[in-house]
C-alpha atoms as a PDB file:
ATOM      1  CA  UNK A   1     -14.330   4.330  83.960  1.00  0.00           C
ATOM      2  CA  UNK A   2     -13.900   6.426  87.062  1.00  0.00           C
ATOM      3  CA  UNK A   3     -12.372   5.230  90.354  1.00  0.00           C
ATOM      4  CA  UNK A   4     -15.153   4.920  93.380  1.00  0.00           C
ATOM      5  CA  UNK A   5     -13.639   7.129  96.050  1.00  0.00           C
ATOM      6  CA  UNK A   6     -14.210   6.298  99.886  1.00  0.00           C
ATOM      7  CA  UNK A   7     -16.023   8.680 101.853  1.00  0.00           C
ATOM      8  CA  UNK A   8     -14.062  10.922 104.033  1.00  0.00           C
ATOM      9  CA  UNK A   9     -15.346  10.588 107.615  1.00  0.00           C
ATOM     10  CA  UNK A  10     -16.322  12.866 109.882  1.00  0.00           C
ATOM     11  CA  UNK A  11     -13.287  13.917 112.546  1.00  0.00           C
ATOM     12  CA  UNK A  12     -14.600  15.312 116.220  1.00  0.00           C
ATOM     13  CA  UNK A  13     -11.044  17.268 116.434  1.00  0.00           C
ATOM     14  CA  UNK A  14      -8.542  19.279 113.859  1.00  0.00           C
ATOM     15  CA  UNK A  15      -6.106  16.880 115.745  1.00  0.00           C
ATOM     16  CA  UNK A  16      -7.862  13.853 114.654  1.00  0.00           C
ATOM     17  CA  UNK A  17      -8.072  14.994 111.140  1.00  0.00           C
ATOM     18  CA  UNK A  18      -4.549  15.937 110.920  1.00  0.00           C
ATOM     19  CA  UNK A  19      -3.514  12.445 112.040  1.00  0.00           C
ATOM     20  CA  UNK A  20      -6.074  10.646 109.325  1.00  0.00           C
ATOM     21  CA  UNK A  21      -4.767  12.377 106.503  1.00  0.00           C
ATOM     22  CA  UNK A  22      -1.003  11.677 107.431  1.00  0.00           C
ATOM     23  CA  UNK A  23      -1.804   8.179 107.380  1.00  0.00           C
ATOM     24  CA  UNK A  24      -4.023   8.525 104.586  1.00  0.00           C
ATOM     25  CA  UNK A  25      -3.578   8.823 100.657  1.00  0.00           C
ATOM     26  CA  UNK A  26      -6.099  11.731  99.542  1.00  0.00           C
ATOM     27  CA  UNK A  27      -6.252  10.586  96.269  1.00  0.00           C
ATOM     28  CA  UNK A  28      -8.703   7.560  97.520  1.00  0.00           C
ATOM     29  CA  UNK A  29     -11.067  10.371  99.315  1.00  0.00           C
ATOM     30  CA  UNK A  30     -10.628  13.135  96.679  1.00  0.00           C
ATOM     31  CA  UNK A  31     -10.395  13.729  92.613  1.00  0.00           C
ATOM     32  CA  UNK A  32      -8.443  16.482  92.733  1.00  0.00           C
ATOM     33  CA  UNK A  33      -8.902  17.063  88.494  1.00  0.00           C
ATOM     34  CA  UNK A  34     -12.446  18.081  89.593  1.00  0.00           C
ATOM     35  CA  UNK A  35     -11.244  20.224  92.762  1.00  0.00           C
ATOM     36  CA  UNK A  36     -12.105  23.961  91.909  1.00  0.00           C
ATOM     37  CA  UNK A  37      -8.610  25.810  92.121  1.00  0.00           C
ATOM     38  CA  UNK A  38      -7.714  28.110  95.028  1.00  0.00           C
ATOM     39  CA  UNK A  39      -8.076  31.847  94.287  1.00  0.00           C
ATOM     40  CA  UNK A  40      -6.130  34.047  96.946  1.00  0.00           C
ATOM     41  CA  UNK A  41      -6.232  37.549  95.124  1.00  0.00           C
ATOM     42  CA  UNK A  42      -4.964  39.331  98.449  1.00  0.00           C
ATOM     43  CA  UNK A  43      -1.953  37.067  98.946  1.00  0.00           C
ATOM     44  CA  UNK A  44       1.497  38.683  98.557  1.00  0.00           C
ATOM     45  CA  UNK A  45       4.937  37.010  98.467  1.00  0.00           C
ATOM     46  CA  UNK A  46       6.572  37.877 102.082  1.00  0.00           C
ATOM     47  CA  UNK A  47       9.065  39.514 101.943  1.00  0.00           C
ATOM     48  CA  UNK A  48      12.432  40.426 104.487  1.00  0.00           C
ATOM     49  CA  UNK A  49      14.575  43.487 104.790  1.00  0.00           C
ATOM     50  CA  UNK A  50      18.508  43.093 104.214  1.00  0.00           C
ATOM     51  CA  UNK A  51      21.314  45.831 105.265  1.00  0.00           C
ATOM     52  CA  UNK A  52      23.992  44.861 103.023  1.00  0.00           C
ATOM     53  CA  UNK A  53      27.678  46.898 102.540  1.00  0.00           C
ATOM     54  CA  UNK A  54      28.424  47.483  99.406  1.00  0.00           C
ATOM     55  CA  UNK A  55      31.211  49.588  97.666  1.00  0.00           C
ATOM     56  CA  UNK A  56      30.640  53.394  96.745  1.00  0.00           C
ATOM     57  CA  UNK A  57      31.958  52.747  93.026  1.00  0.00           C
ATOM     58  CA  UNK A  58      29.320  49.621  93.108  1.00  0.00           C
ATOM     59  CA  UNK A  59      26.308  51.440  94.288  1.00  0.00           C
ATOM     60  CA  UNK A  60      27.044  54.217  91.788  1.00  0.00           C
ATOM     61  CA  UNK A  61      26.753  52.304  88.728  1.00  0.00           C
ATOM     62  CA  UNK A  62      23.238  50.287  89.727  1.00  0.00           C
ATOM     63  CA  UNK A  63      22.371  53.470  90.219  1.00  0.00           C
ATOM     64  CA  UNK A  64      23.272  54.620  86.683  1.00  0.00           C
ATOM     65  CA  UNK A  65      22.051  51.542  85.258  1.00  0.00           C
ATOM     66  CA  UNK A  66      18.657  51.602  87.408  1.00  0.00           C
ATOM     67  CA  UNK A  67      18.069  55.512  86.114  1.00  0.00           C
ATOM     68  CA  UNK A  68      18.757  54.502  82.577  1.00  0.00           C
ATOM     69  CA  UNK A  69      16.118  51.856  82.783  1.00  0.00           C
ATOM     70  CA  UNK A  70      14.002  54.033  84.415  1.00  0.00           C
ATOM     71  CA  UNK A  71      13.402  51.731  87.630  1.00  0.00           C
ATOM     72  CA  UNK A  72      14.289  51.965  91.397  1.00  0.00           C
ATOM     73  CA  UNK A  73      17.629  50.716  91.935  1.00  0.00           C
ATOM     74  CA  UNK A  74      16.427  48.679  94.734  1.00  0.00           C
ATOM     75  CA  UNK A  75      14.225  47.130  92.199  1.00  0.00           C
ATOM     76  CA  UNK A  76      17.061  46.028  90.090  1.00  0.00           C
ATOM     77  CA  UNK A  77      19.452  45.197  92.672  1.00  0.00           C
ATOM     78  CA  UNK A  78      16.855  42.403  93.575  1.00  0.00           C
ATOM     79  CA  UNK A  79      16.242  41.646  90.032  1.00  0.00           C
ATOM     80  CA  UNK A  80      20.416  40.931  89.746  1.00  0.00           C
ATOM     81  CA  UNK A  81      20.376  38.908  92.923  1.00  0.00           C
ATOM     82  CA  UNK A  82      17.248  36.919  91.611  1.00  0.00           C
ATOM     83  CA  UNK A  83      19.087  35.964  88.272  1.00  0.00           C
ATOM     84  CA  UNK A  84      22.266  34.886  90.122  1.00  0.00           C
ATOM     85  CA  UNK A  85      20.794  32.613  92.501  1.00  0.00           C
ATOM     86  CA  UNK A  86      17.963  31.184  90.120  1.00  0.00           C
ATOM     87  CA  UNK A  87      20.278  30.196  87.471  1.00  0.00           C
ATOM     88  CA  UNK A  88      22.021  27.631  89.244  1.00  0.00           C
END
């Protein structure tokens, strides 16, 4: 047995609209298990440039490690940072 959902009305502003639906619980309006999914195939994760001092001795091994796994050591300096901060 399927829930009767309300009709959404119609909104003469974006303003309006914005203010319904902050009052309002879209599950009454909307079945979202039916809503088709949102495809954005152009969409890439932003992304923010860091100057950062690090040792000599420090740099030299990522790049030894980076070279032995055969990828930019940029790429695995962010990989390293990535694994420290997601494991907590």
């Amino acid at each position: 047995m399927s829930k009767r959902l309300k009709i959404i009305p119609k909104f003469k502003t974006e303003a309006e609209e914005a203010k319904f639906w902050h009052t309002h619980d879209t599950t009454e309006y909307i079945d979202w298990l039916k809503a088709p999914r949102g495809v954005f195939p152009n969409l890439k994760p932003s992304s923010q440039s860091v100057s950062l001092r690090m040792p000599a001795h420090i740099m030299a091994r990522i790049k030894m490690q980076a070279n032995e796994l055969d990828v930019p050591y940029q790429t695995l300096m962010k990989q390293y940072i990535a694994k420290g901060v997601l494991k907590r």
